[in-house]
N, C-alpha and C. Protein backbone atom coordinates (compact mmCIF):
# COMPACT_ATOMS: atom_id res chain seq x y z
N UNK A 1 167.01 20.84 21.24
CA UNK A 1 167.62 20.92 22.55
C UNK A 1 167.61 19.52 23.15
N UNK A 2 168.63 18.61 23.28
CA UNK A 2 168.76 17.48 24.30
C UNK A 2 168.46 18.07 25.55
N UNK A 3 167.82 16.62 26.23
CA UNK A 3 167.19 16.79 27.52
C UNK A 3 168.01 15.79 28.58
N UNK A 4 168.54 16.38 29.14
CA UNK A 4 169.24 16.25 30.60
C UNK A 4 168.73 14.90 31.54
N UNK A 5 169.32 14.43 32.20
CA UNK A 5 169.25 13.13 32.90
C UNK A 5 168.59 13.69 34.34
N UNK A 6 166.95 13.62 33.81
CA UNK A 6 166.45 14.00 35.11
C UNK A 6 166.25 15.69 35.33
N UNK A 7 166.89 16.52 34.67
CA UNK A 7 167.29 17.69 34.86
C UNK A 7 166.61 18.77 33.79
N UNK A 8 166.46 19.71 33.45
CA UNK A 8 165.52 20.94 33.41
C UNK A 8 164.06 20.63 33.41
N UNK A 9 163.29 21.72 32.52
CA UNK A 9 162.19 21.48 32.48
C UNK A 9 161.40 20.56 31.55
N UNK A 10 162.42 20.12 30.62
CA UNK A 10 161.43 18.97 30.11
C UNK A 10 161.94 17.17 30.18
N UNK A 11 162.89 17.94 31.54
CA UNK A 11 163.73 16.33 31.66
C UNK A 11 162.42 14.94 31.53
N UNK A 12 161.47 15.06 31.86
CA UNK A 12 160.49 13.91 32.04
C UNK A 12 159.04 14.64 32.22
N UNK A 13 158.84 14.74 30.47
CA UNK A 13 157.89 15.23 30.18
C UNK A 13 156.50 14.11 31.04
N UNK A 14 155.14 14.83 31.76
CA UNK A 14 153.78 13.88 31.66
C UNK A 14 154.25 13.81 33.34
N UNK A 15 155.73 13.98 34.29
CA UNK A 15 155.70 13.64 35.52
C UNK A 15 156.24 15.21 36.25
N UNK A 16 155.33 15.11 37.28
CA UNK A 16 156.14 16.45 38.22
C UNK A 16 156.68 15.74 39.44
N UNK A 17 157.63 16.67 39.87
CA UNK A 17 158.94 16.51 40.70
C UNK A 17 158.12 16.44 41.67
N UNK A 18 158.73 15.63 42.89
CA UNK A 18 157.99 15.57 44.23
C UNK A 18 158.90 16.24 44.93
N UNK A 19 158.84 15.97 46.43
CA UNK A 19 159.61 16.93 47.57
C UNK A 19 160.95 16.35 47.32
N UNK A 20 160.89 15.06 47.88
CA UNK A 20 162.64 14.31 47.86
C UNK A 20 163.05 13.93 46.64
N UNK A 21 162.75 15.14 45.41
CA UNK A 21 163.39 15.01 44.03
C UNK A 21 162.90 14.20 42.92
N UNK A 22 162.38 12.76 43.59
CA UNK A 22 162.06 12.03 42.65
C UNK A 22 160.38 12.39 41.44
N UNK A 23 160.17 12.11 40.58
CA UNK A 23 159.46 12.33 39.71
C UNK A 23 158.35 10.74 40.04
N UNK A 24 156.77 11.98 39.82
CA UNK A 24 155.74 11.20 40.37
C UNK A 24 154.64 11.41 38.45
N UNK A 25 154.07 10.50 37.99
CA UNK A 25 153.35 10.82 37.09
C UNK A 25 152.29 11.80 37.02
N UNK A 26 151.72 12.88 36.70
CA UNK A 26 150.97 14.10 36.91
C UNK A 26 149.38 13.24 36.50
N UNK A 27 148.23 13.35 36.98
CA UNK A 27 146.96 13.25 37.36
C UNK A 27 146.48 12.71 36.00
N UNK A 28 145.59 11.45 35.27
CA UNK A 28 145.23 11.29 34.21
C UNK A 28 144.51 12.57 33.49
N UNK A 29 144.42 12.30 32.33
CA UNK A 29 143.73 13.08 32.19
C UNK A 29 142.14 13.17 32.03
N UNK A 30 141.50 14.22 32.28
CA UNK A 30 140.13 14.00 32.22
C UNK A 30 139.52 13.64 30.94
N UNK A 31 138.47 13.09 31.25
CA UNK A 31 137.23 12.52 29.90
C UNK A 31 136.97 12.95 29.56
N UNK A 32 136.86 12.83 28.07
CA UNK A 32 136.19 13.56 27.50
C UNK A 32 134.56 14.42 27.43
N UNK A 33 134.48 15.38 27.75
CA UNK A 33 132.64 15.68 28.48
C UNK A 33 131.48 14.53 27.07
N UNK A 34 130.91 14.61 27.48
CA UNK A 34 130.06 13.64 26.78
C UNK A 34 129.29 14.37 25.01
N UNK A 35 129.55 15.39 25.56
CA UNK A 35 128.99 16.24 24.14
C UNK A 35 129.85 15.97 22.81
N UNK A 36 131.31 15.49 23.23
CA UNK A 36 132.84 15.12 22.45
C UNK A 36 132.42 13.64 22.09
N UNK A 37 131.88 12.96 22.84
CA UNK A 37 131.60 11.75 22.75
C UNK A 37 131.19 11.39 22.04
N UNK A 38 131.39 9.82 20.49
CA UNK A 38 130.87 9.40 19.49
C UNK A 38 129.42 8.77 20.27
N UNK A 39 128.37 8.93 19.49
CA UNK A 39 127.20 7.87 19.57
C UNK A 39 127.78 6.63 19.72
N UNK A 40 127.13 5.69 20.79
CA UNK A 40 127.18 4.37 20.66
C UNK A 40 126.18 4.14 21.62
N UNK A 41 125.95 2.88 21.27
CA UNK A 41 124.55 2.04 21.94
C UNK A 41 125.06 0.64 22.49
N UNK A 42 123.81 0.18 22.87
CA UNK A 42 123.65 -1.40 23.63
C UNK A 42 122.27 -1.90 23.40
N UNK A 43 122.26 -2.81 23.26
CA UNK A 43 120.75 -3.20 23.18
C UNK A 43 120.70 -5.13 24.30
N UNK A 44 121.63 -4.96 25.23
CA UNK A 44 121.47 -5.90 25.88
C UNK A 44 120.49 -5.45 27.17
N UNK A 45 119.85 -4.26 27.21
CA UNK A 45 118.78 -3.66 28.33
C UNK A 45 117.69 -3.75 27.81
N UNK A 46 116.99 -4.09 26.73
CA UNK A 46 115.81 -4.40 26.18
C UNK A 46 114.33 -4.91 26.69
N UNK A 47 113.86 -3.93 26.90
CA UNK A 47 112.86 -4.79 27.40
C UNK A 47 111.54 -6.30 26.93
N UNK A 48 112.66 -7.28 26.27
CA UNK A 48 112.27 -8.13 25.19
C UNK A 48 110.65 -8.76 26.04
N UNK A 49 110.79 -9.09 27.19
CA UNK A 49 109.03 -9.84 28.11
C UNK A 49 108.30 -8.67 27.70
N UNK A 50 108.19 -7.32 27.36
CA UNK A 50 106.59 -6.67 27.73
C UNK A 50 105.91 -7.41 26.20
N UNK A 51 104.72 -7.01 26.26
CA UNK A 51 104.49 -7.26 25.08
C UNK A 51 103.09 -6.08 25.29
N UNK A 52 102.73 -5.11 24.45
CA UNK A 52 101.89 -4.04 24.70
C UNK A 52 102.40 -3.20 23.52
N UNK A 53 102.11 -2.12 23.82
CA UNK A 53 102.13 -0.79 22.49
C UNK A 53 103.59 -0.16 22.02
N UNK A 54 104.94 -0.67 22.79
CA UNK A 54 106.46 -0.53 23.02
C UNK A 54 107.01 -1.71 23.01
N UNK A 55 106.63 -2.89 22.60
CA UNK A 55 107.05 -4.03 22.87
C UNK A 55 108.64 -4.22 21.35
N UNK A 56 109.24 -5.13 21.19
CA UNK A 56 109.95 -5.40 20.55
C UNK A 56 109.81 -6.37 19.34
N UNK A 57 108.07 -6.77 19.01
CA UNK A 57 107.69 -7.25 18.12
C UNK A 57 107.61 -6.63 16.34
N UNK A 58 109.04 -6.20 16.01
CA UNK A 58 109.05 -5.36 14.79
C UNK A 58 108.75 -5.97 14.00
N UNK A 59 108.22 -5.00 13.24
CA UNK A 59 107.75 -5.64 11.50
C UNK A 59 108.92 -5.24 10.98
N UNK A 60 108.91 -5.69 9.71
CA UNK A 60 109.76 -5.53 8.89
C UNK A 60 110.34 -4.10 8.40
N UNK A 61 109.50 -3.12 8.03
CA UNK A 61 109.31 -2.02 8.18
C UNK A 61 110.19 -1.23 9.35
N UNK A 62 109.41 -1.35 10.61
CA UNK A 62 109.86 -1.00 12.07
C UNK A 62 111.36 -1.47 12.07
N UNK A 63 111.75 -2.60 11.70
CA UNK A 63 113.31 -3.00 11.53
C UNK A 63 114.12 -1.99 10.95
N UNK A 64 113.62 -1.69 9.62
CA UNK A 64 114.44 -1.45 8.76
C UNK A 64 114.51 0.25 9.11
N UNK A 65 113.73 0.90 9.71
CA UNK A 65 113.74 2.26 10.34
C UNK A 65 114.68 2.45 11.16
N UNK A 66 114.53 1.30 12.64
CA UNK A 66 115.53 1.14 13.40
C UNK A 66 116.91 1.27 13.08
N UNK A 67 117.24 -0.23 12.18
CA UNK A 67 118.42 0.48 11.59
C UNK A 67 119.55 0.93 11.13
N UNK A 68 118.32 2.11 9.98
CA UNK A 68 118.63 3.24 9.70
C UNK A 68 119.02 4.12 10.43
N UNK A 69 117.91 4.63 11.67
CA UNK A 69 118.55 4.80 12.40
C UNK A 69 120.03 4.93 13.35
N UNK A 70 120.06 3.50 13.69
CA UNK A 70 121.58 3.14 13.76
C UNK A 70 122.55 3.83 12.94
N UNK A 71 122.61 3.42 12.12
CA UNK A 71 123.42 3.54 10.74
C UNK A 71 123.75 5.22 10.50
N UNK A 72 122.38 5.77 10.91
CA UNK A 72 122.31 7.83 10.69
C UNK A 72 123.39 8.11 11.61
N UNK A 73 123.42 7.39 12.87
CA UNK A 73 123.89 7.75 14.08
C UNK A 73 125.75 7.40 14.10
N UNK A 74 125.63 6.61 13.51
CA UNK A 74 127.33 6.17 13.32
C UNK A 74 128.09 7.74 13.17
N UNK A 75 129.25 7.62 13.52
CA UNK A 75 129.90 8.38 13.32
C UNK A 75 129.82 9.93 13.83
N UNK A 76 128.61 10.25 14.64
CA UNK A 76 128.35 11.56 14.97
C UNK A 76 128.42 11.59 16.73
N UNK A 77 128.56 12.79 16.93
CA UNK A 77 128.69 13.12 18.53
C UNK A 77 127.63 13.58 18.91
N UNK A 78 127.73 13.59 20.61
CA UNK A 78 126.22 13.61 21.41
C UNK A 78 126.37 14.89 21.25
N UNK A 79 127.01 15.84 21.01
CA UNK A 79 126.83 17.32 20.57
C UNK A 79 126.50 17.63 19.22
N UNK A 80 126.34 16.54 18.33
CA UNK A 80 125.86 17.19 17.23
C UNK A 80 124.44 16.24 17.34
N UNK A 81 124.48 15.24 17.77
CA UNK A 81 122.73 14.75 17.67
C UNK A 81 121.84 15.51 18.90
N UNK A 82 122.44 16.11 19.70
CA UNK A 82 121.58 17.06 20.56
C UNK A 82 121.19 18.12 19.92
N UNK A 83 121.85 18.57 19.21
CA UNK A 83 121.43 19.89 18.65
C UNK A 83 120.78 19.94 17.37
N UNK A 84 120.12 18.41 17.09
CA UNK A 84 119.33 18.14 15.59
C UNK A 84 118.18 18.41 15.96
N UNK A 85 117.16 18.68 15.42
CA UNK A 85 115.55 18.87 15.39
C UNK A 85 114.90 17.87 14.49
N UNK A 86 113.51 18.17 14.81
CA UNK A 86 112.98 16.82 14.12
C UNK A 86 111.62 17.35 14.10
N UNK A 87 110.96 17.20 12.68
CA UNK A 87 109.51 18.01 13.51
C UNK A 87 108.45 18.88 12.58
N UNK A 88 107.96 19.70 12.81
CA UNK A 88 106.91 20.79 12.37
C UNK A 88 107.61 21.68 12.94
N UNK A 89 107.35 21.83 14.48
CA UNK A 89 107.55 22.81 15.39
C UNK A 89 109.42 22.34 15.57
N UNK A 90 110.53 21.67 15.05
CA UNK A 90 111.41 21.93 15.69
C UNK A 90 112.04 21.42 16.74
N UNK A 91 111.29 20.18 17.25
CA UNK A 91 111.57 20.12 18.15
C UNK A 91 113.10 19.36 18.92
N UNK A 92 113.69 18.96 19.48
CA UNK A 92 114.93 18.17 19.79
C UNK A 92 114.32 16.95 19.66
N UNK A 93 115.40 16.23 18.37
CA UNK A 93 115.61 14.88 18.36
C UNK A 93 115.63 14.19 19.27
N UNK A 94 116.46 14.50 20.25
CA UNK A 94 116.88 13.57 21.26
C UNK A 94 116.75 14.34 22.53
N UNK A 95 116.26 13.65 23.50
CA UNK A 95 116.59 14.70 24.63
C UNK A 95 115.69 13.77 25.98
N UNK A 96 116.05 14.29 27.42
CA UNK A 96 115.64 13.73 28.55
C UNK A 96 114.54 13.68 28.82
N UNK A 97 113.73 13.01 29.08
CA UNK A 97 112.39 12.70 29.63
C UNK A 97 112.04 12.62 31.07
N UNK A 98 110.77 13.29 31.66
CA UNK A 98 111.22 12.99 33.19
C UNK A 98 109.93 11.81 32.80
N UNK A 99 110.27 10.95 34.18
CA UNK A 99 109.83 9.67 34.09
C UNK A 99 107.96 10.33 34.60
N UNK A 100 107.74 11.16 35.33
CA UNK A 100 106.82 11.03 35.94
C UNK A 100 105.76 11.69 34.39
N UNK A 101 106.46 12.10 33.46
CA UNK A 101 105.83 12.82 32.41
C UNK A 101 105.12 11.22 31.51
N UNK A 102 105.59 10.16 31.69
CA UNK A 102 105.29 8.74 31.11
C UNK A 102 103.87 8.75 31.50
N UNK A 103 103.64 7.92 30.11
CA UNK A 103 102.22 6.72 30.60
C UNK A 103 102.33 6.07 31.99
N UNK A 104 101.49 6.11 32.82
CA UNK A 104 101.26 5.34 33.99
C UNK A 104 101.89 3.50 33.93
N UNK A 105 101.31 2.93 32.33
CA UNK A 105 101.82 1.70 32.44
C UNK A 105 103.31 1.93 32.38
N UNK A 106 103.85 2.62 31.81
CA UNK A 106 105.22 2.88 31.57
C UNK A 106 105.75 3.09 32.70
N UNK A 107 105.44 4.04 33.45
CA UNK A 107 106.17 4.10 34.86
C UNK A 107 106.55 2.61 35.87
N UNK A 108 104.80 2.04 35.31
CA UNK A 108 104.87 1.11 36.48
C UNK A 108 105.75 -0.36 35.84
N UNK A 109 106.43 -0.33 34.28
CA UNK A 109 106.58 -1.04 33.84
C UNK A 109 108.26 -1.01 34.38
N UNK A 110 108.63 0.46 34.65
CA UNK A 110 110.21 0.67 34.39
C UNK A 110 110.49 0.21 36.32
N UNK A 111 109.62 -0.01 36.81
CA UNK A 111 109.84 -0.12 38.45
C UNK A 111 109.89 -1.89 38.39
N UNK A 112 109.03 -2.89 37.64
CA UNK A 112 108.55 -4.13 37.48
C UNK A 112 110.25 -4.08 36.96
N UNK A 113 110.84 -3.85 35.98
CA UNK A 113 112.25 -4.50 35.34
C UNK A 113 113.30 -3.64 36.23
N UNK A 114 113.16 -3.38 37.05
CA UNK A 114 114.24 -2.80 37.95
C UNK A 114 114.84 -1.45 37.59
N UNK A 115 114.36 -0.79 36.97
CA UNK A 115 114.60 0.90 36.97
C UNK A 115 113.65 1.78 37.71
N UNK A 116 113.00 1.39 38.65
CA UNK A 116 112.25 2.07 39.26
C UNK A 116 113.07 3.27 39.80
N UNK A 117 114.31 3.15 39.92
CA UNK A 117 114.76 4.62 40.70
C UNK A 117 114.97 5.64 39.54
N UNK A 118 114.74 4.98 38.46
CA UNK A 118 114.80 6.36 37.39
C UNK A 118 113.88 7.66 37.67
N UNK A 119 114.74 8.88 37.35
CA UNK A 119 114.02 9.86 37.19
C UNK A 119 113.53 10.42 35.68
N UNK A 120 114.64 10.19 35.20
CA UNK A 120 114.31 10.78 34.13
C UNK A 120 115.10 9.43 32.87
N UNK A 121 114.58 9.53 31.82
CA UNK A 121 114.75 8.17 30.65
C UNK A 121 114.60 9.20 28.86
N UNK A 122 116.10 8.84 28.48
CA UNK A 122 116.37 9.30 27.15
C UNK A 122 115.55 8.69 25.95
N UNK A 123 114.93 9.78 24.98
CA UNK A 123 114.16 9.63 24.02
C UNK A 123 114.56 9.68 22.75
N UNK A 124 114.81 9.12 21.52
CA UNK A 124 114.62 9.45 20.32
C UNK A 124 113.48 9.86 19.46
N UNK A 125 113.41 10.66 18.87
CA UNK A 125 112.35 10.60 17.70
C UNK A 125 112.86 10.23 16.49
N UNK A 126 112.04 9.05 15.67
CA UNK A 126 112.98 8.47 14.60
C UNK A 126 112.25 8.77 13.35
N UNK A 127 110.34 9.32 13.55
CA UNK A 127 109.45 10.03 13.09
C UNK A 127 108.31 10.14 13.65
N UNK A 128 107.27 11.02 12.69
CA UNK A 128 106.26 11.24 13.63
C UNK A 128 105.92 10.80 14.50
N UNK A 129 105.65 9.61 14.59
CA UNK A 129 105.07 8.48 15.85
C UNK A 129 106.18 7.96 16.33
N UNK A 130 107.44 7.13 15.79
CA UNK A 130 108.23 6.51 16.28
C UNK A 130 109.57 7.25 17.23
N UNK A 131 109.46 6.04 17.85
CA UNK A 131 109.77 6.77 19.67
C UNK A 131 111.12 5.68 19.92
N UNK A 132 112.49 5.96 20.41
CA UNK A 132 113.14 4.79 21.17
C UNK A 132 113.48 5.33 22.01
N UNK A 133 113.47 4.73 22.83
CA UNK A 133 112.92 5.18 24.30
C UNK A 133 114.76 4.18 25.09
N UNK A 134 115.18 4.65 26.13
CA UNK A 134 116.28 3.95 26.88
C UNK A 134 116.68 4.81 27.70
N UNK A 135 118.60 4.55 28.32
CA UNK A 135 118.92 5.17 28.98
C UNK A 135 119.84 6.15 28.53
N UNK A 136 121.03 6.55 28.65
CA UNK A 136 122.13 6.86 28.57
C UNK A 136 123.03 7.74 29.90
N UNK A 137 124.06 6.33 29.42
CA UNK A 137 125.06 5.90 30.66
C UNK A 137 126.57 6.44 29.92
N UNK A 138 127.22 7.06 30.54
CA UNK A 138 128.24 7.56 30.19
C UNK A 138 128.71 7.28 28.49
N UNK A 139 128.09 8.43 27.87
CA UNK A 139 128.19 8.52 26.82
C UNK A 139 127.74 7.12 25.73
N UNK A 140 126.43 6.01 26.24
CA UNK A 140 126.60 4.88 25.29
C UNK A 140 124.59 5.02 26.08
N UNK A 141 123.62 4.67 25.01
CA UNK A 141 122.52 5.04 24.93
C UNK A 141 122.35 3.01 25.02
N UNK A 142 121.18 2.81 26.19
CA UNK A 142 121.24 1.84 26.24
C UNK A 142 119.35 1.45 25.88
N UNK A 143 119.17 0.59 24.54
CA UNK A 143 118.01 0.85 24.16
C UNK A 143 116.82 -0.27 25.37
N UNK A 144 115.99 0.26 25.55
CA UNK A 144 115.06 -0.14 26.55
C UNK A 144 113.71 -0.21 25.54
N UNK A 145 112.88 0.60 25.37
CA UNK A 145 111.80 0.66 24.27
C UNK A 145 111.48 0.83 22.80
N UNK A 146 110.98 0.06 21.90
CA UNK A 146 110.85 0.53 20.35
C UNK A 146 109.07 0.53 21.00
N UNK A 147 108.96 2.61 20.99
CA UNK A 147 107.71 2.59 21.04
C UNK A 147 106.65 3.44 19.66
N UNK A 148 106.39 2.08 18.78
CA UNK A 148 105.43 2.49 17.32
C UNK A 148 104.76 3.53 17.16
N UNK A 149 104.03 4.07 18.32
CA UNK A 149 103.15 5.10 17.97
C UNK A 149 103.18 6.06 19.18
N UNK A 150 103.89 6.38 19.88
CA UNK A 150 104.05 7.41 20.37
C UNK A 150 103.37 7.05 21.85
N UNK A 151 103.27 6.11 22.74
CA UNK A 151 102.21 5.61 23.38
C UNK A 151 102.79 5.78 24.63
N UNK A 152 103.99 5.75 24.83
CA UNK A 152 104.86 5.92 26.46
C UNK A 152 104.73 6.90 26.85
N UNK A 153 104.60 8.27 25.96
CA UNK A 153 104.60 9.44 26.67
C UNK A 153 102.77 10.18 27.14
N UNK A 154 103.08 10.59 28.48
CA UNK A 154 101.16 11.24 28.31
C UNK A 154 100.65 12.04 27.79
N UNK A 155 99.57 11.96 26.96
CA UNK A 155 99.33 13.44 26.14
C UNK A 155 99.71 12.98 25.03
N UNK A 156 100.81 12.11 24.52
CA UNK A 156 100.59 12.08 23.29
C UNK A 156 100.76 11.29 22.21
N UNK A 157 99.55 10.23 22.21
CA UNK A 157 99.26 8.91 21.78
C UNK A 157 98.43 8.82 21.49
């Protein structure tokens, strides 16, 4: 079916008609919800000055976990790494942390580098002990902690 100069319904597909006839472009479209969203990261939020039990002093080892890490993560969505487990018991790979649930130094560390208004701070488990710890900001995980032995969270270090 040819389409008309201006005229039926698919004269100008993507725009609806306004009052005085003329054609206005119809509303972008919305974003994708974040669960659709590929993994991606940043590591320009780092907390490279602490130096303590989360610090960024990797061994060689700790590198090469990291990553792997990385590398696992390519290509997958925040709806399929939310819904991975990791564990004995099962537990979620990835998932929100409330801040007040932190080590005390941790709290008082995330207020010292200017996140003090955080409530809550995104976790990895990469294994038993190993922890990466950051944010996530519209769909892109911004890394803040490589913590070795499990030491940021209370209770269990």
């Amino acid at each position: 079916m040819a389409r008309g100069k201006g005229k039926g319904k698919f004269a100008n597909p993507g725009h609806a008609p306004s009052k005085n006839g003329k054609t206005v472009p119809q509303s972008a479209p919305k974003p994708p919800a974040i669960n659709e969203m590929p993994f991606s990261y940043r590591a320009n939020f780092i907390d490279a000055e602490y130096e303590g039990l989360w610090d960024w002093h990797l061994t060689a080892e700790e590198s090469r976990s990291l990553l792997q890490f990385l590398c696992a993560m390519d290509g997958k969505t925040w709806g399929t790494i939310k819904s991975e487990t990791a564990g004995p018991k099962g537990a979620a790979r990835a998932h929100w942390q409330d801040v007040s649930d932190l080590v005390k130094d941790a709290q008082n560390r995330l207020v010292e580098i200017g996140h003090g208004d955080l409530t809550q701070i995104y976790r990895f488990r990469l294994s038993r002990k190993e922890r990466l710890w950051g944010t996530l900001n519209n769909g892109v995980f911004e890394m803040l902690w490589w913590d070795r032995k499990h030491a940021v969270l209370e209770g269990d270090n």
